[in-house]
C-alpha atoms as a PDB file:
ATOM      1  CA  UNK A   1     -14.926   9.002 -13.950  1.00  0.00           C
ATOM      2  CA  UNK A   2     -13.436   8.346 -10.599  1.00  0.00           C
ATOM      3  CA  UNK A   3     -11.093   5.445 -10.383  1.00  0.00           C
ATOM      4  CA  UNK A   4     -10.384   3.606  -7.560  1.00  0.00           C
ATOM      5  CA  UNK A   5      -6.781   2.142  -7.787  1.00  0.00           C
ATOM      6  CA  UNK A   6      -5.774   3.614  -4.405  1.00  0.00           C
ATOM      7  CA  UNK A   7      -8.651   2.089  -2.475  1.00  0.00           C
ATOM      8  CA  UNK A   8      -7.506  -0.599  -3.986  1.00  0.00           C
ATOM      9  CA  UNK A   9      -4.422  -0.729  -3.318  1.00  0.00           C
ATOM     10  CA  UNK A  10      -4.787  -0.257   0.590  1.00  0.00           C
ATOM     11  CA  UNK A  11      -6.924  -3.364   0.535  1.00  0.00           C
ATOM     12  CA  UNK A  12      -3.965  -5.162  -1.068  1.00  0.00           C
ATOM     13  CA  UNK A  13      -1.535  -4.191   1.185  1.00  0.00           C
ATOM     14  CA  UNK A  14      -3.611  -5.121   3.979  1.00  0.00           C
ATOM     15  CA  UNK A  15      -4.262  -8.352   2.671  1.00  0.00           C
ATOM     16  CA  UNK A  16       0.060  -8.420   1.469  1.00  0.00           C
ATOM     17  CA  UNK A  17       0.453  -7.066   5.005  1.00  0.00           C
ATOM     18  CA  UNK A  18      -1.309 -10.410   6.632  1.00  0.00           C
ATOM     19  CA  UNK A  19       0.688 -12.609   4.281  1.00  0.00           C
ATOM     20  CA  UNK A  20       3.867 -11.598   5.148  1.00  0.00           C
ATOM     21  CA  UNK A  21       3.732 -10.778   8.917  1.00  0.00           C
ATOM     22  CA  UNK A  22       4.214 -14.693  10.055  1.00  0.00           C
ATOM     23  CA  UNK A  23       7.629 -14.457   7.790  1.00  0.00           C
ATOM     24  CA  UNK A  24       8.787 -11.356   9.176  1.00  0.00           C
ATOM     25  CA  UNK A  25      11.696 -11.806  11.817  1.00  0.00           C
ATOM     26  CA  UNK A  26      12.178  -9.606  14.753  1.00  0.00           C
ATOM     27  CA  UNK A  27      13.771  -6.780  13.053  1.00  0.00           C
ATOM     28  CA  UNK A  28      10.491  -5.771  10.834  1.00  0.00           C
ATOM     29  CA  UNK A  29       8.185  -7.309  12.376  1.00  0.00           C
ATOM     30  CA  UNK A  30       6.800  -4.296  14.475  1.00  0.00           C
ATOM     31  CA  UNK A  31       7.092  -2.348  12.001  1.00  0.00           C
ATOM     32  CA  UNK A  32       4.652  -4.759   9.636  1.00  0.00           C
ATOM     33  CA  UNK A  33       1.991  -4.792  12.140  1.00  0.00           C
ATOM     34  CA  UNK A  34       1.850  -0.893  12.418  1.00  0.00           C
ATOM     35  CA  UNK A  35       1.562  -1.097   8.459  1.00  0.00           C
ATOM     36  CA  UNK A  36      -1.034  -3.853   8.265  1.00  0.00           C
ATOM     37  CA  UNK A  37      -3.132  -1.726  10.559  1.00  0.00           C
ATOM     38  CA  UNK A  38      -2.428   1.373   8.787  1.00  0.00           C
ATOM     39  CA  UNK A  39      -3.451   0.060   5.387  1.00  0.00           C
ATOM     40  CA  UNK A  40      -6.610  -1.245   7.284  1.00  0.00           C
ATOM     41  CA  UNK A  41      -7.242   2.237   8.493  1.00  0.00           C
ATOM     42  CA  UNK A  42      -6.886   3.794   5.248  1.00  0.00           C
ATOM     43  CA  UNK A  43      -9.053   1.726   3.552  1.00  0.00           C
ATOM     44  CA  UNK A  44     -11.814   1.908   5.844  1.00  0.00           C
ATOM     45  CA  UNK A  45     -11.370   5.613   5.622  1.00  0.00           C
ATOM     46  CA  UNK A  46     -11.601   5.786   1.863  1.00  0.00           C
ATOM     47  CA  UNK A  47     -13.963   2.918   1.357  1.00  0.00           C
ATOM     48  CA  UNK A  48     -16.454   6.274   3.584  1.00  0.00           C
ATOM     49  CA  UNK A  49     -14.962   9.010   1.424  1.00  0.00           C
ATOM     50  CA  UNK A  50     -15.983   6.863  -1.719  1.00  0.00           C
ATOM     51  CA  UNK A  51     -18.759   4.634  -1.046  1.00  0.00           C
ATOM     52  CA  UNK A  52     -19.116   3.797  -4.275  1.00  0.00           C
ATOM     53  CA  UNK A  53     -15.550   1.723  -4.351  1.00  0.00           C
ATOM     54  CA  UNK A  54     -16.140  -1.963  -4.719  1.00  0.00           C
ATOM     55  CA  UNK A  55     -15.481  -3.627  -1.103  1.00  0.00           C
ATOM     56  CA  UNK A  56     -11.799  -5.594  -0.584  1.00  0.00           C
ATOM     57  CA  UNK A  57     -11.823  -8.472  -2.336  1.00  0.00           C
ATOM     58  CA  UNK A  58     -11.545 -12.133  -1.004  1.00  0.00           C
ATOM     59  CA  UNK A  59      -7.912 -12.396  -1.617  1.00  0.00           C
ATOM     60  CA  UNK A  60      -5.188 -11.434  -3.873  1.00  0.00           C
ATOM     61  CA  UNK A  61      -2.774 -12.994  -6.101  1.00  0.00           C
ATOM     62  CA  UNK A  62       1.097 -12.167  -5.794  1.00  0.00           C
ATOM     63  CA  UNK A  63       3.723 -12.931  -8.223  1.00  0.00           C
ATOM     64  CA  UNK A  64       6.237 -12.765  -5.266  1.00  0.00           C
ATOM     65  CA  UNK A  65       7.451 -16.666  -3.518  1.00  0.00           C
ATOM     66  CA  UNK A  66       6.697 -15.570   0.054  1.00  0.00           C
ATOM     67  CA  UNK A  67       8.637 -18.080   2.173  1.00  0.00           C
ATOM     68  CA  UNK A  68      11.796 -15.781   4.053  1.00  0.00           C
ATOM     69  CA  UNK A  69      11.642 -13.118   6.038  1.00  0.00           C
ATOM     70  CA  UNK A  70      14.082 -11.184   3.078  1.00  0.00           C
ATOM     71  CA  UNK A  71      10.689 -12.207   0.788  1.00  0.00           C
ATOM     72  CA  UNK A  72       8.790 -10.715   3.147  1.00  0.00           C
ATOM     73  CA  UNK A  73      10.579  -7.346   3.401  1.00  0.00           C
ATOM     74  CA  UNK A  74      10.419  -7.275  -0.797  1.00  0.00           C
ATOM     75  CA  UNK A  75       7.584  -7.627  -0.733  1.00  0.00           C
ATOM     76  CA  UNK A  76       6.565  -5.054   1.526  1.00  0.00           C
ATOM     77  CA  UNK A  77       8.201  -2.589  -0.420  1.00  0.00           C
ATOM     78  CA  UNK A  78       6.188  -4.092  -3.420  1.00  0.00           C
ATOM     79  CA  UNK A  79       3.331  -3.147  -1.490  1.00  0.00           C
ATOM     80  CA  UNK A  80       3.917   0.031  -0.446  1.00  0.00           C
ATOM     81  CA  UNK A  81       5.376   1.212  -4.068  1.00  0.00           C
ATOM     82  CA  UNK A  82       2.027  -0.557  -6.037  1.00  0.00           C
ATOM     83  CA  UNK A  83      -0.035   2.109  -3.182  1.00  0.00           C
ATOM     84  CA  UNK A  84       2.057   4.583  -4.203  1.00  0.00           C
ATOM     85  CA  UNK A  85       0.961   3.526  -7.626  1.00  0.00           C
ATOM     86  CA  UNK A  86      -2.432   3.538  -6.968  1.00  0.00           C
ATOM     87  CA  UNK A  87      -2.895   6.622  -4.859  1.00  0.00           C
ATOM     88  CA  UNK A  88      -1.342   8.954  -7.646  1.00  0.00           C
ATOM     89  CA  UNK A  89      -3.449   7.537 -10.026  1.00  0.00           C
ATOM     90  CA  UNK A  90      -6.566   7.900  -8.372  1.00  0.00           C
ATOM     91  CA  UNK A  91      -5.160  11.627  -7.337  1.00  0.00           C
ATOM     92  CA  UNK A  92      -5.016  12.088 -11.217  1.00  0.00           C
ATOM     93  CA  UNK A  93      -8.556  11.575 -11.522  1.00  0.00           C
ATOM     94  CA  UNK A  94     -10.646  14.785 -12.650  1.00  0.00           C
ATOM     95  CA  UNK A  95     -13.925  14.167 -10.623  1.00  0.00           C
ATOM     96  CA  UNK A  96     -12.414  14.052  -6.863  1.00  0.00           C
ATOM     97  CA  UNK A  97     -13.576  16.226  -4.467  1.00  0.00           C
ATOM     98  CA  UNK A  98     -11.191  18.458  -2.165  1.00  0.00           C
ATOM     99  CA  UNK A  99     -11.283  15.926   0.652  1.00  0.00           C
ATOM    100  CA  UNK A 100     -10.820  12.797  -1.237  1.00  0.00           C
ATOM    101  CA  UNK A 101      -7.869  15.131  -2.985  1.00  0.00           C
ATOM    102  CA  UNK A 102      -6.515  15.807   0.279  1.00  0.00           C
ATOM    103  CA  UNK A 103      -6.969  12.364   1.430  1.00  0.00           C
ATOM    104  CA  UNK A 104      -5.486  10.263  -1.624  1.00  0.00           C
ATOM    105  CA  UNK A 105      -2.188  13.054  -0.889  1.00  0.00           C
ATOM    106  CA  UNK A 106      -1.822  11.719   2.405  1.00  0.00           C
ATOM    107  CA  UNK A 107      -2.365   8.241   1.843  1.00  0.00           C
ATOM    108  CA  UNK A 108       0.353   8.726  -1.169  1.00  0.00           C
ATOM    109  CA  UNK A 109       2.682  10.476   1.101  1.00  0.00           C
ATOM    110  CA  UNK A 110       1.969   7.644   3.766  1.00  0.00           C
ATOM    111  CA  UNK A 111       3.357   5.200   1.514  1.00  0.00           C
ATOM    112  CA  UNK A 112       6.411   7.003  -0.441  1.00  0.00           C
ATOM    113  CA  UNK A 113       7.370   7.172   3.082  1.00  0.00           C
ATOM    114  CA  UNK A 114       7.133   3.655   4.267  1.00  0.00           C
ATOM    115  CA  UNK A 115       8.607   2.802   0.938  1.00  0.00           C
ATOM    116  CA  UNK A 116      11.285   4.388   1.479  1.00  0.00           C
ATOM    117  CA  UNK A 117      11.926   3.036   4.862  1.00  0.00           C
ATOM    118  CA  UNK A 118      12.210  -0.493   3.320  1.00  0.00           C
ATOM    119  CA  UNK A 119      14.599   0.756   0.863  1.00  0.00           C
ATOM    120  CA  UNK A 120      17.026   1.762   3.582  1.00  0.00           C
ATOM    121  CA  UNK A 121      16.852  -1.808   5.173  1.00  0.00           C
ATOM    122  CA  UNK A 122      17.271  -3.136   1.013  1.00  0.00           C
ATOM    123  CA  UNK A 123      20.067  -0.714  -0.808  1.00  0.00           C
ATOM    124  CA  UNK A 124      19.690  -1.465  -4.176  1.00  0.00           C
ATOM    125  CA  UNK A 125      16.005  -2.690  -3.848  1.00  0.00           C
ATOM    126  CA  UNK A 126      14.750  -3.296  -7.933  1.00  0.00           C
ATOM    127  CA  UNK A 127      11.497  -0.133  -7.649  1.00  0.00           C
ATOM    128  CA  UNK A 128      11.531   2.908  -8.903  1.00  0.00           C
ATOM    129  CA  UNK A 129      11.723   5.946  -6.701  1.00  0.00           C
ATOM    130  CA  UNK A 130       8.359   7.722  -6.683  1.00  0.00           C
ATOM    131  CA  UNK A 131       5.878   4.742  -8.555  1.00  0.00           C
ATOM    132  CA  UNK A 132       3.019   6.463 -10.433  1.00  0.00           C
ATOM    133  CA  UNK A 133       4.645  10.007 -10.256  1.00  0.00           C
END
C-alpha cells in the first residue's frame, strides 16, 4: 500500500517554509522564498500524481523555538532532511508507478540538495547525512 510520507512532507515544509521566512535575515532569506515556493510546487505536483493523498493539513506542530534568524536556518535544514525522510520512504513503497518513482527521486534529490546547502552555512549542523537512506 502506497504511503504518502513525501507528499507529506512537502506540505510541511511549505507550511515550515512560511513560518520561518519573517525570521530569516538578508543572507537566507532569498533563498527561503525560492524553497517555500518549491515545496509548494512539489506538492501540488504530487498531490496530481497521487490523488488519493490526503490534502495539506491546517497547520503543523514543530518541536523547534522559532524566534532567530539562526532558528530559522535549523530549522530549514530540519525541513529539508524530514523531506528527505519522507521522499525515500515513500520511494520504498512497492505499489508506485514509474512516474511517481521518477518523481519521489527528484523531489528526494531536490531536498538532499538544499539540505546540504544549509549545512554549509551550519558546519557541524546535529542531522544525519542522507535521512531515510
Amino acid at each position: 500500500m502506497t504511503n504518502f510520507d513525501g507528499i507529506r512532507s512537502e506540505h510541511a515544509a511549505a507550511y515550515g517554509y512560511g513560518l520561518i521566512l519573517p525570521l530569516a535575515d538578508s543572507s537566507i532569506n532569498a533563498a527561503c522564498r525560492r524553497m517555500l515556493e518549491q515545496h509548494r510546487s512539489l506538492a501540488d505536483r504530487a498531490q496530481l500524481l497521487w490523488p488519493e493523498a490526503p490534502p495539506a493539513e491546517a497547520g503543523y506542530s514543530t518541536s523547534e523555538a522559532l524566534e532567530t534568524s539562526w532558528d530559522a536556518l535549523i530549522f530549514a535544514v530540519r525541513l529539508e532532511s524530514d523531506a528527505c525522510e519522507g521522499w525515500a520512504s515513500q520511494l520504498a513503497a512497492e505499489d508506485q508507478t514509474e512516474e511517481q518513482r521518477a518523481f519521489a527521486a527528484e523531489a528526494l534529490e531536490k531536498a538532499t540538495v538544499q539540505m546540504a546547502r544549509w549545512r554549509n552555512i551550519i558546519p557541524g549542523a546535529p542531522f544525519s547525512p542522507l535521512p531515510g537512506l
